[in-house]
N, C-alpha and C. Protein backbone atom coordinates (compact mmCIF):
# COMPACT_ATOMS: atom_id res chain seq x y z
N UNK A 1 -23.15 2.31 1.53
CA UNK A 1 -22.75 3.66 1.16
C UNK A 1 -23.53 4.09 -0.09
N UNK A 2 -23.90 5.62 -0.70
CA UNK A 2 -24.57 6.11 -1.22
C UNK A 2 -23.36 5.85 -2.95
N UNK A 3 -24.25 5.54 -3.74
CA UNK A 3 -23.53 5.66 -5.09
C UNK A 3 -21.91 6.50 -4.96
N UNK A 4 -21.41 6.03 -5.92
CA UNK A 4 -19.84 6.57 -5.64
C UNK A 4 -20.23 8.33 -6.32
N UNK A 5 -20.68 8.58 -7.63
CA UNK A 5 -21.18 9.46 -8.23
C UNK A 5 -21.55 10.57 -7.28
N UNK A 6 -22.60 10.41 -6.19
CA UNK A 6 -23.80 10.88 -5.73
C UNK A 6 -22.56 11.43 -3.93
N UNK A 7 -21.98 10.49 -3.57
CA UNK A 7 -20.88 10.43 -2.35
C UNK A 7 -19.49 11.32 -3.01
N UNK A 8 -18.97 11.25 -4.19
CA UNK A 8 -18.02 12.30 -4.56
C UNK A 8 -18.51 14.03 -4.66
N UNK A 9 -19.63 13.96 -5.16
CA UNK A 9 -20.06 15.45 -4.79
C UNK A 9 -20.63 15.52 -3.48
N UNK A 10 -20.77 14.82 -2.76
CA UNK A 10 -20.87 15.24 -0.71
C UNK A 10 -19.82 15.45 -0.83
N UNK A 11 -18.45 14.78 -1.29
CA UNK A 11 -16.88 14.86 -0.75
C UNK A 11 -16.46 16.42 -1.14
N UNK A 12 -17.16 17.17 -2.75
CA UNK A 12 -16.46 17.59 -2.61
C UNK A 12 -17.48 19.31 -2.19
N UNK A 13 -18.64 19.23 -2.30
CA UNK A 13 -19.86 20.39 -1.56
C UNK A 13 -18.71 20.96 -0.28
N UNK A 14 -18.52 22.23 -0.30
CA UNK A 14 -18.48 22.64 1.06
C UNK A 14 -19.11 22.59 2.21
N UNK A 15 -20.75 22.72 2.08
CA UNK A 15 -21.25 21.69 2.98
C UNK A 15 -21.50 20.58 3.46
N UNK A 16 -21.41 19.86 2.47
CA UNK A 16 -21.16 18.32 3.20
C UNK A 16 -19.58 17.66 2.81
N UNK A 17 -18.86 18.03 3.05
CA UNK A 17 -17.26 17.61 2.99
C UNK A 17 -16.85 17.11 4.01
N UNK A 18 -17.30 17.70 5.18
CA UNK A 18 -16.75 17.09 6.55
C UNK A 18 -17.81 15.72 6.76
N UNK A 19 -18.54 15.83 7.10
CA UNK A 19 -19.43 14.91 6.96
C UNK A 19 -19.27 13.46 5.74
N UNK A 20 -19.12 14.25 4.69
CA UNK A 20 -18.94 12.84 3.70
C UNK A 20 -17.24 12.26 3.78
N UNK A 21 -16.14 13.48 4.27
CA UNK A 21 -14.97 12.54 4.40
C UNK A 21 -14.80 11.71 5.55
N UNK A 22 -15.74 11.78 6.75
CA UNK A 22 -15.57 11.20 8.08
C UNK A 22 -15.98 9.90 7.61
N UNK A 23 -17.35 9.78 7.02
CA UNK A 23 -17.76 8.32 6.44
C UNK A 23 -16.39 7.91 5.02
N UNK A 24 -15.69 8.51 4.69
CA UNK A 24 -14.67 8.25 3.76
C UNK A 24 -13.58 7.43 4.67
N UNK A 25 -13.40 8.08 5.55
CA UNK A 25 -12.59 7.85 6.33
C UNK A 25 -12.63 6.31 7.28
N UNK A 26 -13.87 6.36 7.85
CA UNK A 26 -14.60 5.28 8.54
C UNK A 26 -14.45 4.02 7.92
N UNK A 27 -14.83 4.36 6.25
CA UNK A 27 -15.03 3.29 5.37
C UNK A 27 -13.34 2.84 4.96
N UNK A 28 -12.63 3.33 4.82
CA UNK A 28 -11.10 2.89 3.96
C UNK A 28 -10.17 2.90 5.02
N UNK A 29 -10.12 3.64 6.00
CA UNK A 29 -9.14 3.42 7.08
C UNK A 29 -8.22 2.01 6.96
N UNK A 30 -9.18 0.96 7.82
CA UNK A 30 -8.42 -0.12 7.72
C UNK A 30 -8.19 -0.80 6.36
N UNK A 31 -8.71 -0.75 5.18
CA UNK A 31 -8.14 -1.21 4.01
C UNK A 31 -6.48 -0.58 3.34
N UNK A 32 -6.83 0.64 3.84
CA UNK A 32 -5.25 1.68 3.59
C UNK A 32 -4.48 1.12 4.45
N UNK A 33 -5.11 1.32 5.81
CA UNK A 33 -3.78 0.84 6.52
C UNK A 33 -2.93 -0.44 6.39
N UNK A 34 -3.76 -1.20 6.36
CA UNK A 34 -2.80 -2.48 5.70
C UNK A 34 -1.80 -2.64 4.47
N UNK A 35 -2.49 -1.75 3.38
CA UNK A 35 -1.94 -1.66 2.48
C UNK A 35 -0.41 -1.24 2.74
N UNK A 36 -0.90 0.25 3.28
CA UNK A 36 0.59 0.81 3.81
C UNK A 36 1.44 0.03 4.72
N UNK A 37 0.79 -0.75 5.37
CA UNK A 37 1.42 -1.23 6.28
C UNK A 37 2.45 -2.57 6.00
N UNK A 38 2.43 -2.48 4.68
CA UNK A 38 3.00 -3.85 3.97
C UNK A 38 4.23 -3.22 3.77
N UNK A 39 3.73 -1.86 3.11
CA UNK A 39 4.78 -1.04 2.06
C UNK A 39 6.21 -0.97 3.46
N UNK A 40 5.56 -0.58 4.58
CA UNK A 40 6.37 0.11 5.62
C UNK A 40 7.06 -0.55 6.65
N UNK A 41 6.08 -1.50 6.89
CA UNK A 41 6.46 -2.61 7.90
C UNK A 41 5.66 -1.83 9.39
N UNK A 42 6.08 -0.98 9.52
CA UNK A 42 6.00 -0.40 11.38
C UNK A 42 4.37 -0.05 11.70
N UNK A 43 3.96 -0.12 12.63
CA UNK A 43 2.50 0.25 13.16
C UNK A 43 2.90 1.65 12.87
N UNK A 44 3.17 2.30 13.67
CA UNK A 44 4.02 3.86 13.84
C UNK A 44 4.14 4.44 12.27
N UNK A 45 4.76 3.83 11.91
CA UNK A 45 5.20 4.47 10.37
C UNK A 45 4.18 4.59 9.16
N UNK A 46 3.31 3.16 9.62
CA UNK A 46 2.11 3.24 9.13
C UNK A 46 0.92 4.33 9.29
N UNK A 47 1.24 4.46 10.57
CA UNK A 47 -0.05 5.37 11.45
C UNK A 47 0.23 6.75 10.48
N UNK A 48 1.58 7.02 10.91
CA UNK A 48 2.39 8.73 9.85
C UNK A 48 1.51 8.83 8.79
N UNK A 49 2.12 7.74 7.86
CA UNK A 49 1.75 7.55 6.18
C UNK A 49 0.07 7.63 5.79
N UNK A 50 -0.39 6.92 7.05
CA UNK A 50 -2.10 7.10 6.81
C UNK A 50 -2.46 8.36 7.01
N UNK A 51 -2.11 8.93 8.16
CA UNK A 51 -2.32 10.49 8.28
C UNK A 51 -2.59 11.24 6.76
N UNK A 52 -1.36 11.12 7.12
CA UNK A 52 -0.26 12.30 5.24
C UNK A 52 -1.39 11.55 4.29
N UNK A 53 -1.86 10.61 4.20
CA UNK A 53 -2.89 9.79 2.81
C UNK A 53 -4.22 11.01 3.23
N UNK A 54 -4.78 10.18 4.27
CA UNK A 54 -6.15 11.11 4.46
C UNK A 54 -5.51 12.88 4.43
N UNK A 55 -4.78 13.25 4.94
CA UNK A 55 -4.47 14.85 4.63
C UNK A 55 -4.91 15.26 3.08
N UNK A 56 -3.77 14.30 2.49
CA UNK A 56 -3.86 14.58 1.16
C UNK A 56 -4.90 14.73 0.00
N UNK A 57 -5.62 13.28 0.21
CA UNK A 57 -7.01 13.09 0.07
C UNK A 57 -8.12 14.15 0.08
N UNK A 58 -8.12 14.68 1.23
CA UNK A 58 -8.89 15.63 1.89
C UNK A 58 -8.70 16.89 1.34
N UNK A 59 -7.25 17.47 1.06
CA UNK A 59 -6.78 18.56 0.11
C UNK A 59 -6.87 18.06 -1.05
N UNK A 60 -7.29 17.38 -1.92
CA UNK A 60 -7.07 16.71 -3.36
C UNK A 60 -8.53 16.47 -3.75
N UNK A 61 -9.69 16.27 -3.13
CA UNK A 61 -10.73 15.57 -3.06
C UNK A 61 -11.25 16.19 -4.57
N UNK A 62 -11.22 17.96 -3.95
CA UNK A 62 -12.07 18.60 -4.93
C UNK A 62 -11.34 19.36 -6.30
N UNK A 63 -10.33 18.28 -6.77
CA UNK A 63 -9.37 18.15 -7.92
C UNK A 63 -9.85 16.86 -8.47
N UNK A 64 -10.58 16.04 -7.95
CA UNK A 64 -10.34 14.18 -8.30
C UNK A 64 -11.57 14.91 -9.79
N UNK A 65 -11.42 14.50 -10.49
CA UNK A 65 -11.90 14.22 -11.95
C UNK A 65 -12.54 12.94 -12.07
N UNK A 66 -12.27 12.12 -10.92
CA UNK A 66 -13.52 10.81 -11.55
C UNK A 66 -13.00 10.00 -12.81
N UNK A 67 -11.53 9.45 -13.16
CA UNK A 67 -11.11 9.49 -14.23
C UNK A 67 -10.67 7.63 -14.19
N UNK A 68 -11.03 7.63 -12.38
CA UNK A 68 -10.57 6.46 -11.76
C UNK A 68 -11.74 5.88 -10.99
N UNK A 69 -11.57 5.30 -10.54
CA UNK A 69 -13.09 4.93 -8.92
C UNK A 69 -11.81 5.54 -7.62
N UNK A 70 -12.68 5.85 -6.85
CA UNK A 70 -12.75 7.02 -5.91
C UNK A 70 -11.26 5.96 -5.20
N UNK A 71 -11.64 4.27 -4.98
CA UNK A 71 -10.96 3.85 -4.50
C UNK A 71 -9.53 3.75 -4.47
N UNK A 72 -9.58 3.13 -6.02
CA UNK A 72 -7.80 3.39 -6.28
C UNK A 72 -7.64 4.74 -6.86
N UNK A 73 -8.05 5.64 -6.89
CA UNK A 73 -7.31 6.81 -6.62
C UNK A 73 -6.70 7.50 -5.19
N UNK A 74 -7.56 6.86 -4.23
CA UNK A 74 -6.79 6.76 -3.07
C UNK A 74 -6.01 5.99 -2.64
N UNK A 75 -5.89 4.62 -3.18
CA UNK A 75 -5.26 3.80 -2.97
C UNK A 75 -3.33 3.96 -3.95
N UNK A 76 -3.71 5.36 -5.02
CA UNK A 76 -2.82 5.38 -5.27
C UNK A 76 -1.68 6.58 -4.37
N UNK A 77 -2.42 7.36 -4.08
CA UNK A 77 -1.84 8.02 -3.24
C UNK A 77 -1.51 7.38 -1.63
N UNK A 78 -1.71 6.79 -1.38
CA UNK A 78 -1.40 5.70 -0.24
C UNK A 78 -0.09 5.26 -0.80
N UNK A 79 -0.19 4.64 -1.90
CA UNK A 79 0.93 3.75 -2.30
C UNK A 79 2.22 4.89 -2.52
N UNK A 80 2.04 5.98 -3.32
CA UNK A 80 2.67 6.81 -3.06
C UNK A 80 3.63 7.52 -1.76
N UNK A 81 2.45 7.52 -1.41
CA UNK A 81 2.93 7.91 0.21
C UNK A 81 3.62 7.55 0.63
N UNK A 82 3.27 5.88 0.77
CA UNK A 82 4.48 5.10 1.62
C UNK A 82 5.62 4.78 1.00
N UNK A 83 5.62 5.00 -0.34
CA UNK A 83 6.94 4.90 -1.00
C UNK A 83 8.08 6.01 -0.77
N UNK A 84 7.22 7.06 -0.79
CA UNK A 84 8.41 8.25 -0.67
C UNK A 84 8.50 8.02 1.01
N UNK A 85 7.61 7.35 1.72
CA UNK A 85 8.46 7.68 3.18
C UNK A 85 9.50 6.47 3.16
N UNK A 86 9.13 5.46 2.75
CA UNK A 86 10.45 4.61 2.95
C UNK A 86 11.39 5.16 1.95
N UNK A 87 11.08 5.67 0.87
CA UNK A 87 12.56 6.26 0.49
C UNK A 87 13.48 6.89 1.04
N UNK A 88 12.79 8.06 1.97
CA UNK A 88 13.05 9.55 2.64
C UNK A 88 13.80 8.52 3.99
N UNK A 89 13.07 7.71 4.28
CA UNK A 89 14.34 7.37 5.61
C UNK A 89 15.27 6.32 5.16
N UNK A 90 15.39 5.44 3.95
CA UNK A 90 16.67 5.23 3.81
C UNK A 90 17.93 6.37 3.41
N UNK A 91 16.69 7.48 3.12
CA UNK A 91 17.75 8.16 2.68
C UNK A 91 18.23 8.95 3.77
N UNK A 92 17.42 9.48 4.68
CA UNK A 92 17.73 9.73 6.11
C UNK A 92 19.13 8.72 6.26
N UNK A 93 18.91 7.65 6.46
CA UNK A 93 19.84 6.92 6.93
C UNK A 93 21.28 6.38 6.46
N UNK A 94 21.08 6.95 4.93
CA UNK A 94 22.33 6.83 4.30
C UNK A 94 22.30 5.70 3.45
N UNK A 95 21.04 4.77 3.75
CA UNK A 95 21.81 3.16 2.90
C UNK A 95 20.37 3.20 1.63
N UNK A 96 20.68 2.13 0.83
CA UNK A 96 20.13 1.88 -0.45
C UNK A 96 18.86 1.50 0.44
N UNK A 97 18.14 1.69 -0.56
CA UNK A 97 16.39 1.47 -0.40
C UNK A 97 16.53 -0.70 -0.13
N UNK A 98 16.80 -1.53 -1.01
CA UNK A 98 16.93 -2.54 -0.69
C UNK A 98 17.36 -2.99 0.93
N UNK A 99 19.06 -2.44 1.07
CA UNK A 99 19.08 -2.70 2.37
C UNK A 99 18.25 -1.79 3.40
N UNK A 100 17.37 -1.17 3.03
CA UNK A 100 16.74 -0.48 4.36
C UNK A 100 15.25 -1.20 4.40
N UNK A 101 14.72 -1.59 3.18
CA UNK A 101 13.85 -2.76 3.30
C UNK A 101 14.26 -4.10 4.00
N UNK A 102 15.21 -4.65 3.77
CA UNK A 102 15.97 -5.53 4.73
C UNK A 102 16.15 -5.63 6.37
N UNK A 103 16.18 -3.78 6.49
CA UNK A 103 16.42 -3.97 8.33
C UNK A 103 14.87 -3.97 8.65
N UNK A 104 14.08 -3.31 7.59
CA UNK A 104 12.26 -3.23 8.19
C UNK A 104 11.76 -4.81 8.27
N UNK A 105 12.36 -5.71 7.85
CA UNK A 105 11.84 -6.95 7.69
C UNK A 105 12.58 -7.48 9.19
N UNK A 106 13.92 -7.15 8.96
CA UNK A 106 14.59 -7.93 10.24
C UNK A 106 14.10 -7.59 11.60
N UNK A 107 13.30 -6.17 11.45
CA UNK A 107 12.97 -5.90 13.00
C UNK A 107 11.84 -5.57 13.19
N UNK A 108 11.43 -7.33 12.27
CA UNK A 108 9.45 -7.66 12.57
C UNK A 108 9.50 -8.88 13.44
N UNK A 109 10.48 -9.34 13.96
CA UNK A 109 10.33 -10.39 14.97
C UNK A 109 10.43 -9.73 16.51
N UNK A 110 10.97 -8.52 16.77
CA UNK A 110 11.21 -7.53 18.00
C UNK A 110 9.57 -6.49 17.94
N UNK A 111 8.59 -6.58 16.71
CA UNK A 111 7.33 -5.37 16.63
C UNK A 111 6.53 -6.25 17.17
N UNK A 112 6.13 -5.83 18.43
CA UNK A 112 4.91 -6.69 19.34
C UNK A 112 4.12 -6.51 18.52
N UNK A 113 3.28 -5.27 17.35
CA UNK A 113 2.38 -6.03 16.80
C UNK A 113 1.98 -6.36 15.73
N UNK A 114 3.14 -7.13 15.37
CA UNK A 114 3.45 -8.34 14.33
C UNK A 114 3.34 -9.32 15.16
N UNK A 115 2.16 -10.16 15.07
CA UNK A 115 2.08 -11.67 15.29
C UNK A 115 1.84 -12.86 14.35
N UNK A 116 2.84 -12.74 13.21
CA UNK A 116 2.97 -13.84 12.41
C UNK A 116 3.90 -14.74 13.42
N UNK A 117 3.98 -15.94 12.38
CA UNK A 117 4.78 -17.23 12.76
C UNK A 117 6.12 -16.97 11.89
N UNK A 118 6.95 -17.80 11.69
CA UNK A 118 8.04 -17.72 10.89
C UNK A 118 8.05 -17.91 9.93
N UNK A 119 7.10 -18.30 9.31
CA UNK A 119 6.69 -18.75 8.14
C UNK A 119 5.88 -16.97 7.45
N UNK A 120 5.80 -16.78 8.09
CA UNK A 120 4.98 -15.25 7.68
C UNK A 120 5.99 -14.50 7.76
N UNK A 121 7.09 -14.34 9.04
CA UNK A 121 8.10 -13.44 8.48
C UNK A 121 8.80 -13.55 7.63
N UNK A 122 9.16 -15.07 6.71
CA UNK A 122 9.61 -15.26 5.88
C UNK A 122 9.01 -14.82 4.69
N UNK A 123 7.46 -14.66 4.77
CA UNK A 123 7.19 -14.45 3.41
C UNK A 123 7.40 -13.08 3.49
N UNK A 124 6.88 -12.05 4.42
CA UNK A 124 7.91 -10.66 4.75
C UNK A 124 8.97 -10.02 4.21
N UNK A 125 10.39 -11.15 4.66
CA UNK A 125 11.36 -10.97 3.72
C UNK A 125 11.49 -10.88 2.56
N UNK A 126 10.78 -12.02 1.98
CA UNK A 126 10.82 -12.45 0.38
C UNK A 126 10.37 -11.62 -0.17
N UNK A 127 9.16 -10.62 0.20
CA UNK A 127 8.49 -9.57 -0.06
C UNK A 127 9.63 -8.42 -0.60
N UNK A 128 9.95 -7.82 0.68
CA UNK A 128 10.73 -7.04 0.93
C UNK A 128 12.04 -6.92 0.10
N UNK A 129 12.54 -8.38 -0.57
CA UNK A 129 13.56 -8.32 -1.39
C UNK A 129 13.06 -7.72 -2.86
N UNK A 130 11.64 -8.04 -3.29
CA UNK A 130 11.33 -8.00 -4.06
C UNK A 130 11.35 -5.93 -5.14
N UNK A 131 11.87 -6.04 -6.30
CA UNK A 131 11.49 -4.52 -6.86
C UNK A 131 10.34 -4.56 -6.43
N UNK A 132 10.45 -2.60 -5.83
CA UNK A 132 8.73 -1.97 -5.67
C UNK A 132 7.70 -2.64 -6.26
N UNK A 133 7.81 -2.69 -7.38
CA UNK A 133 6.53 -2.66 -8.36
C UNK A 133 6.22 -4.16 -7.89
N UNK A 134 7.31 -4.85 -8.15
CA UNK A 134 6.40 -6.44 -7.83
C UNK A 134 5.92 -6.35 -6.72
N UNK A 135 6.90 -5.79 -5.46
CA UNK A 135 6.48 -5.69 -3.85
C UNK A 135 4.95 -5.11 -3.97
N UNK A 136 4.27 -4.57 -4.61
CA UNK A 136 3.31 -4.00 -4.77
C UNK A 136 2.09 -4.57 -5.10
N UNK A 137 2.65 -5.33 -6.45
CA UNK A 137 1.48 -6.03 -7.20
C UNK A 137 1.16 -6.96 -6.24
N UNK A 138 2.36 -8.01 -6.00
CA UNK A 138 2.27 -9.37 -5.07
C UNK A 138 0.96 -9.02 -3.74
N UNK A 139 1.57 -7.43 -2.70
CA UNK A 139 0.47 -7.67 -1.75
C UNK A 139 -0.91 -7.02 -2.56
N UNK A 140 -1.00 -6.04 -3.46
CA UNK A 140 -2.48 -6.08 -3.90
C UNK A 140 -3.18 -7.20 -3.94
N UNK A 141 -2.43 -7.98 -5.03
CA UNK A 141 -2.92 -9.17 -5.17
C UNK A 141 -3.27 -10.30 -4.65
N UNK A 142 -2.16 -10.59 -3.91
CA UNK A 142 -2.49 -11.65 -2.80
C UNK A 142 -2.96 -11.58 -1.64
N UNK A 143 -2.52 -10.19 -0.91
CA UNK A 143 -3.29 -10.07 0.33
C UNK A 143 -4.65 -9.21 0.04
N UNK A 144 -4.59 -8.10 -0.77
CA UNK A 144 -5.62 -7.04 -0.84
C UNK A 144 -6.79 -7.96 -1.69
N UNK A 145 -6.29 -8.42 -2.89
CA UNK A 145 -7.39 -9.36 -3.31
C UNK A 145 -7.87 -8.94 -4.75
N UNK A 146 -7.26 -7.64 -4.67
CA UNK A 146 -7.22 -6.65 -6.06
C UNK A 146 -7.71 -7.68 -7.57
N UNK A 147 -8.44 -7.00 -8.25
CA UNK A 147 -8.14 -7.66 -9.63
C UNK A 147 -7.45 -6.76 -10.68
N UNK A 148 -6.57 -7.67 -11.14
CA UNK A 148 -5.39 -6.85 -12.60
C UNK A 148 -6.14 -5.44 -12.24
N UNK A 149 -7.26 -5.14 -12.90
CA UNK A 149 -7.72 -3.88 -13.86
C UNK A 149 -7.46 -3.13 -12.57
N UNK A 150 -7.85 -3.34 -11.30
CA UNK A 150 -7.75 -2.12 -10.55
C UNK A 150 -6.28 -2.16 -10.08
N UNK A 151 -6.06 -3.03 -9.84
CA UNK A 151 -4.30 -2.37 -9.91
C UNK A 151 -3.73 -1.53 -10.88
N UNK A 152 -4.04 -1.94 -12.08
CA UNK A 152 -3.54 -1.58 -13.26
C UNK A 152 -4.20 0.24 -12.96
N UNK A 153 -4.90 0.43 -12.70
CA UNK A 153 -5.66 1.63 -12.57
C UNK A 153 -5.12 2.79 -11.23
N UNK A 154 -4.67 1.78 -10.23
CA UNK A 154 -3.96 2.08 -9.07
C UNK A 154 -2.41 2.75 -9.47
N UNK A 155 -1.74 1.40 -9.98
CA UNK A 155 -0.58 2.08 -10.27
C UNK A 155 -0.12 2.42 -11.84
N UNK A 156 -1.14 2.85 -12.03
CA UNK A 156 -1.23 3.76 -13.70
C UNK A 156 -0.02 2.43 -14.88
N UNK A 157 -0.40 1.40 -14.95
CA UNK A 157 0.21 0.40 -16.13
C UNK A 157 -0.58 -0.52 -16.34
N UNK A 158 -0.22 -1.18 -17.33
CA UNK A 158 -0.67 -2.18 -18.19
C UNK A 158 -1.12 -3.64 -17.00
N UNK A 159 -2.58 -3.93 -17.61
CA UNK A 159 -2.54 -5.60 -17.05
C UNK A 159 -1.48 -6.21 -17.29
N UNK A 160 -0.80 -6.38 -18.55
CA UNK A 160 -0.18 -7.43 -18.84
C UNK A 160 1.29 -7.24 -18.27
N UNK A 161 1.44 -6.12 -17.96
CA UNK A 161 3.16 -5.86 -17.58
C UNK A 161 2.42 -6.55 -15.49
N UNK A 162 1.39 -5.98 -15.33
CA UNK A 162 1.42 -6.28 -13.63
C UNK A 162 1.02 -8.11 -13.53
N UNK A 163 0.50 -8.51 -14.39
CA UNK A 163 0.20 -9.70 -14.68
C UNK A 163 1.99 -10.79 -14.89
N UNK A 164 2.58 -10.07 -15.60
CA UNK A 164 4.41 -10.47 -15.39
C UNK A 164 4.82 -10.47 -14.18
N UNK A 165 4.16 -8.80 -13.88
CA UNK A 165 5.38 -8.51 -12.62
C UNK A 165 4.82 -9.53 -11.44
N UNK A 166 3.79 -9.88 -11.22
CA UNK A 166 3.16 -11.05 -10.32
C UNK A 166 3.73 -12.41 -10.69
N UNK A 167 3.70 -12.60 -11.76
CA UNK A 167 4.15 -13.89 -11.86
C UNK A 167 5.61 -13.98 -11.43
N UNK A 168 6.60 -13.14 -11.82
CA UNK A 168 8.25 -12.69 -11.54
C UNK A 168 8.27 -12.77 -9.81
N UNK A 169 7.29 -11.97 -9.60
CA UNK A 169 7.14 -12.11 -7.52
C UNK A 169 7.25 -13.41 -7.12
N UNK A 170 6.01 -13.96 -7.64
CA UNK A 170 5.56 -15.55 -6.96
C UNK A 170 6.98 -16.53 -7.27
N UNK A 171 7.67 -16.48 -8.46
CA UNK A 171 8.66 -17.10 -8.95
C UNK A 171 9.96 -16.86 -7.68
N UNK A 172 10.10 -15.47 -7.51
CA UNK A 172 11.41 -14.98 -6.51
C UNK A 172 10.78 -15.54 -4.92
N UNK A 173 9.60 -15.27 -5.12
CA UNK A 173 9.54 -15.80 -3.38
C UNK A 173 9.30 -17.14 -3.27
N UNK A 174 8.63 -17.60 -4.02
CA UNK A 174 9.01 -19.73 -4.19
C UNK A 174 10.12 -19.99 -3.83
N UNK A 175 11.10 -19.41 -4.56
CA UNK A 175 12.66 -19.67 -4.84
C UNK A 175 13.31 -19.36 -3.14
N UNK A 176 12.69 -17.83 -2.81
CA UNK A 176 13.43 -17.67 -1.17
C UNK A 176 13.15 -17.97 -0.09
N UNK A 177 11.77 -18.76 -0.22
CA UNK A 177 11.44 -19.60 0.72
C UNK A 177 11.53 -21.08 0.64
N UNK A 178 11.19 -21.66 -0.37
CA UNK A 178 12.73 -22.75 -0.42
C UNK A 178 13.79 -22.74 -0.30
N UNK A 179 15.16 -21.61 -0.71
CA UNK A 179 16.20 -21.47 -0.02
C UNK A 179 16.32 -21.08 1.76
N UNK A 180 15.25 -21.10 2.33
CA UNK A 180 15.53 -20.25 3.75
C UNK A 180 14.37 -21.20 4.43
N UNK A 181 14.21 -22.33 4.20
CA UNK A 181 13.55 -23.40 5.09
C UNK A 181 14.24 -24.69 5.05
N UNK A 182 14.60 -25.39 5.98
CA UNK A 182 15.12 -26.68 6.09
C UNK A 182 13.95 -27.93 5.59
């Protein structure tokens, strides 16, 4: 891909906008989707949330200030995204955000396409119990691969508080996957 500098003004030119968000698009798709797809659990719910990301994106492009890398500024609105949708349907549904993270975990052994082992839905759960913020840091970190600074940049705080909140994760899910294995 062309310099980030040199690719944000294609993104945001009226003539080349369509053109430079399709390669935007091409390029981050599957990195978002996973992301979201942690936050959400569902293929489906995921698919929504990616939509509403690239929408947003796409209406936002030629506001971005460059204040971030192109990446986690999308990556923060992703994270966004999927937060307020899992909020919006526990709240749809009446119950606390915890227990509605709880039924998204319980009904990943019935989502044909979830093909972990039990050992993966467990770490799922453990996830899922976890506050947002750790739920967050933990998959940047461990699955996405993130380092501190761009998280820290992602979800607008301190290394050292996401550097805690990781360590606090790894500590709670040690703990619930030793309690929930024989």
């Amino acid at each position: 891909m062309v310099d980030e500098i040199t690719f944000i003004e294609q993104l945001q030119d009226a003539k080349t906008k369509e053109i430079a968000f399709k390669k935007l698009v091409s390029e981050y798709k599957e990195r978002l989707y996973w992301h979201i797809r942690k936050i959400v659990i569902s293929h489906d719910d995921a698919d929504d949330v990616l939509q509403n990301t690239f929408i947003k994106i796409f209406r936002g492009i030629d506001n971005f200030k460059q204040e971030s890398q192109l990446f986690s500024w999308m990556y923060r609105i992703a994270t966004n995204e999927a937060i307020s949708f899992i909020n919006k349907r526990a709240k749809e549904k009446n119950v606390d955000i915890s227990d509605y993270n709880q039924q998204l975990t319980s009904n990943l052994n019935s989502d044909s396409l979830f093909n972990g082992n039990e050992i993966e839905i467990l770490l799922q759960k453990a996830i899922k119990l976890l506050p947002t913020k750790q739920q967050l840091v933990f998959n940047m970190k461990y699955f996405d691969n993130l380092k501190y600074k761009q998280i820290a940049e992602i979800l607008e705080t301190s290394e050292g508080a996401l550097k805690a909140s990781y360590f606090h994760a790894v500590k709670k899910i040690e703990e619930f996957i030793k309690n929930n294995t024989h």
